[in-house]
C-alpha atoms as a PDB file:
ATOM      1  CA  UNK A   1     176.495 171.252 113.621  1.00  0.00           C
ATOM      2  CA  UNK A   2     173.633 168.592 112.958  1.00  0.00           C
ATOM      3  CA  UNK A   3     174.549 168.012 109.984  1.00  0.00           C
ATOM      4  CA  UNK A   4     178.257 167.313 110.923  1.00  0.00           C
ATOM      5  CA  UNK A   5     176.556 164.451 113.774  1.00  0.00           C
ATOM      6  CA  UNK A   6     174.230 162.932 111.874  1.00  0.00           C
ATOM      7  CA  UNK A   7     175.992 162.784 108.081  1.00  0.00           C
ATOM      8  CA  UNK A   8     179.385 162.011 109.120  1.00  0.00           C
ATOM      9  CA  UNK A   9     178.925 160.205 112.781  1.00  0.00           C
ATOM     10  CA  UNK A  10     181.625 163.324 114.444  1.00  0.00           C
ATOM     11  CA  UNK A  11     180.716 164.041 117.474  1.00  0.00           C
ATOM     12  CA  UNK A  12     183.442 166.123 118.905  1.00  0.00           C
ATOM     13  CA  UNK A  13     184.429 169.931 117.451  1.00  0.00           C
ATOM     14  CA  UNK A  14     187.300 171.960 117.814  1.00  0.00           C
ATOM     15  CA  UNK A  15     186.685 175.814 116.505  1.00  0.00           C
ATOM     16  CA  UNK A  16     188.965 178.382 117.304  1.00  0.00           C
ATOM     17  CA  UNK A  17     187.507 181.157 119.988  1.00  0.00           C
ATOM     18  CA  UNK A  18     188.816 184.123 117.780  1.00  0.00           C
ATOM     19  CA  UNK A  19     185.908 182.676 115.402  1.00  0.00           C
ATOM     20  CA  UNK A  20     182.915 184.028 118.322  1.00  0.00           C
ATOM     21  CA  UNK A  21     181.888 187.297 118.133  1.00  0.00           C
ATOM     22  CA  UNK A  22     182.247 188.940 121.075  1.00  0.00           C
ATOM     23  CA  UNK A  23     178.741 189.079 122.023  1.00  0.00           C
ATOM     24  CA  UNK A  24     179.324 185.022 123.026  1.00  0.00           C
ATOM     25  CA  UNK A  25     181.873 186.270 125.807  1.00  0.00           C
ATOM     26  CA  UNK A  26     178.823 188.867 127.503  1.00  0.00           C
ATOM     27  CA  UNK A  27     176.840 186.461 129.052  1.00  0.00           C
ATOM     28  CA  UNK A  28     174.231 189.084 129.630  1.00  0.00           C
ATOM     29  CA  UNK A  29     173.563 188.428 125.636  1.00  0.00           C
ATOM     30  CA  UNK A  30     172.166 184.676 126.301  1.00  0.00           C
ATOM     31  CA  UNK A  31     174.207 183.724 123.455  1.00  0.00           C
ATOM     32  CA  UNK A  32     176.385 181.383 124.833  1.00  0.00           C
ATOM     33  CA  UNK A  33     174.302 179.579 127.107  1.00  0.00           C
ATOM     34  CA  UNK A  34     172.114 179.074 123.656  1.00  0.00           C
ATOM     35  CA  UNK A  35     174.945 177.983 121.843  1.00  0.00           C
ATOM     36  CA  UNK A  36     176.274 175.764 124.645  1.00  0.00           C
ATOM     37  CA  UNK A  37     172.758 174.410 124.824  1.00  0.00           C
ATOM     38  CA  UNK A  38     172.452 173.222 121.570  1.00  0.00           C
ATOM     39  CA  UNK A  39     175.576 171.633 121.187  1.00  0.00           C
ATOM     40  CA  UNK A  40     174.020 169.354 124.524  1.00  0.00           C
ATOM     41  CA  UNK A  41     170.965 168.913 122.324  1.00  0.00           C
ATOM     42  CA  UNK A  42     172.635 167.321 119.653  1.00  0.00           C
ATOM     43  CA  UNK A  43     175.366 165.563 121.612  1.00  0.00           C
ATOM     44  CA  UNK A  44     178.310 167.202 120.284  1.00  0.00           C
ATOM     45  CA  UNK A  45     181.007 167.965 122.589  1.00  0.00           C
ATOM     46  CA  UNK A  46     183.107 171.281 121.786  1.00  0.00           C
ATOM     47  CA  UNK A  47     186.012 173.219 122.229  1.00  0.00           C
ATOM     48  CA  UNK A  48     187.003 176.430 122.054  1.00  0.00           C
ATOM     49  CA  UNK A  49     190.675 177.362 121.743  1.00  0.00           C
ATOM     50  CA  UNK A  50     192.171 180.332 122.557  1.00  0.00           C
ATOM     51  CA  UNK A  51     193.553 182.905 125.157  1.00  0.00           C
ATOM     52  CA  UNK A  52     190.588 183.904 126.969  1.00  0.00           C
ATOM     53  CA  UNK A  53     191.939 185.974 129.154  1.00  0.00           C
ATOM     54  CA  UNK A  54     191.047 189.591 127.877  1.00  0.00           C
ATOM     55  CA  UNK A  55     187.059 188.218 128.696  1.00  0.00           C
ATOM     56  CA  UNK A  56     187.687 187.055 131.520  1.00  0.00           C
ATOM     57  CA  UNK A  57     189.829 189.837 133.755  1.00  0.00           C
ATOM     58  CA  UNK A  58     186.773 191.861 133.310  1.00  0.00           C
ATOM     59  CA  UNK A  59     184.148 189.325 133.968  1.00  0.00           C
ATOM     60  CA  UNK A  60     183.712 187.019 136.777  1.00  0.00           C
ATOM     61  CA  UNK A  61     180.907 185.426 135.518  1.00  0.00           C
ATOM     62  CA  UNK A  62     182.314 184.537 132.278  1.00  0.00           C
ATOM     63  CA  UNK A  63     185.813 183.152 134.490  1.00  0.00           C
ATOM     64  CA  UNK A  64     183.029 181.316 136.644  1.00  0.00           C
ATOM     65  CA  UNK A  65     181.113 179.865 133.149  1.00  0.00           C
ATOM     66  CA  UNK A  66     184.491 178.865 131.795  1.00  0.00           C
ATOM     67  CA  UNK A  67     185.315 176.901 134.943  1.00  0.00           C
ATOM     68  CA  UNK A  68     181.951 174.841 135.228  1.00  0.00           C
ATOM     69  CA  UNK A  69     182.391 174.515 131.441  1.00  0.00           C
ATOM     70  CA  UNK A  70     185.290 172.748 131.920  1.00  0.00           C
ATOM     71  CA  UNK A  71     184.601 170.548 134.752  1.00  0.00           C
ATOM     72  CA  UNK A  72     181.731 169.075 132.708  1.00  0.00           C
ATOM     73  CA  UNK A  73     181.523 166.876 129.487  1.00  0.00           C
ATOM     74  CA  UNK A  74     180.468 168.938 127.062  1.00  0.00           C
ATOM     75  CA  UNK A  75     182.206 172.552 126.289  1.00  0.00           C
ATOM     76  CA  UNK A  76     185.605 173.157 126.878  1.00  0.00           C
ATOM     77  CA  UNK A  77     187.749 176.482 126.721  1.00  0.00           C
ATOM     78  CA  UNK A  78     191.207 175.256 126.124  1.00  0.00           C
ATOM     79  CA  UNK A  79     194.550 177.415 125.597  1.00  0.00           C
ATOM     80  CA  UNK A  80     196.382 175.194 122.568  1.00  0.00           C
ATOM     81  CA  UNK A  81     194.790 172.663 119.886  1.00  0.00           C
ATOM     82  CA  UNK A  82     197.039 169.962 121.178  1.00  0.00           C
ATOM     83  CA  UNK A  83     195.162 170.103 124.842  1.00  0.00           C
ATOM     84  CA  UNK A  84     191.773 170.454 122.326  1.00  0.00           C
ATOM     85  CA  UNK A  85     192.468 167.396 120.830  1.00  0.00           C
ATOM     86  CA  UNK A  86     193.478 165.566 123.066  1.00  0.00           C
ATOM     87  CA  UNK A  87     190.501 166.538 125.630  1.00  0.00           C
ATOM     88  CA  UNK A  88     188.158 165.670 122.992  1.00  0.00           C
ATOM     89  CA  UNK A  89     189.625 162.366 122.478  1.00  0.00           C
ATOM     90  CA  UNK A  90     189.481 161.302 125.621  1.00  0.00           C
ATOM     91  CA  UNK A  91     185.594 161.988 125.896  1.00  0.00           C
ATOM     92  CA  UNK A  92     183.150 159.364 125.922  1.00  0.00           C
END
């Protein structure tokens, strides 16, 4: 991911969620809040597409994380690549 920023200038990535082990979706792990934090750290906004719901019917916490995440600027859970795409463009 730092090498993506600072050798090309991209700032924005789109990966598909099916490419997370499922460790990211147990919060309990830390994993995502790491991840998540680093991507802040380098100033990298990402999204993560997919159908998240098979994480999230058994989790509030992870429905909760996906909300704020999506209110904010930075990480994104987002059903198609169109609404990916089109998200990330429209970050500043």
């Amino acid at each position: 991911m730092a090498t993506v920023r600072y050798e090309t200038g991209f700032d924005r990535i789109a990966i598909d969620g099916t490419m997370l082990d499922a460790d990211f979706f147990e919060l309990k792990t830390g994993l995502a809040g790491e991840i998540a934090q680093k991507f802040v750290n380098y100033q990298v906004k990402l999204a993560v597409i997919g159908d998240f719901a098979g994480y999230t019917s058994a989790s509030k916490s992870l429905r909760d994380f996906i909300y704020e995440c999506n209110q904010g600027k930075d990480l994104f859970f987002l059903p198609t690549e169109t609404e990916a795409v089109e998200k990330l463009g429209a970050m500043r």
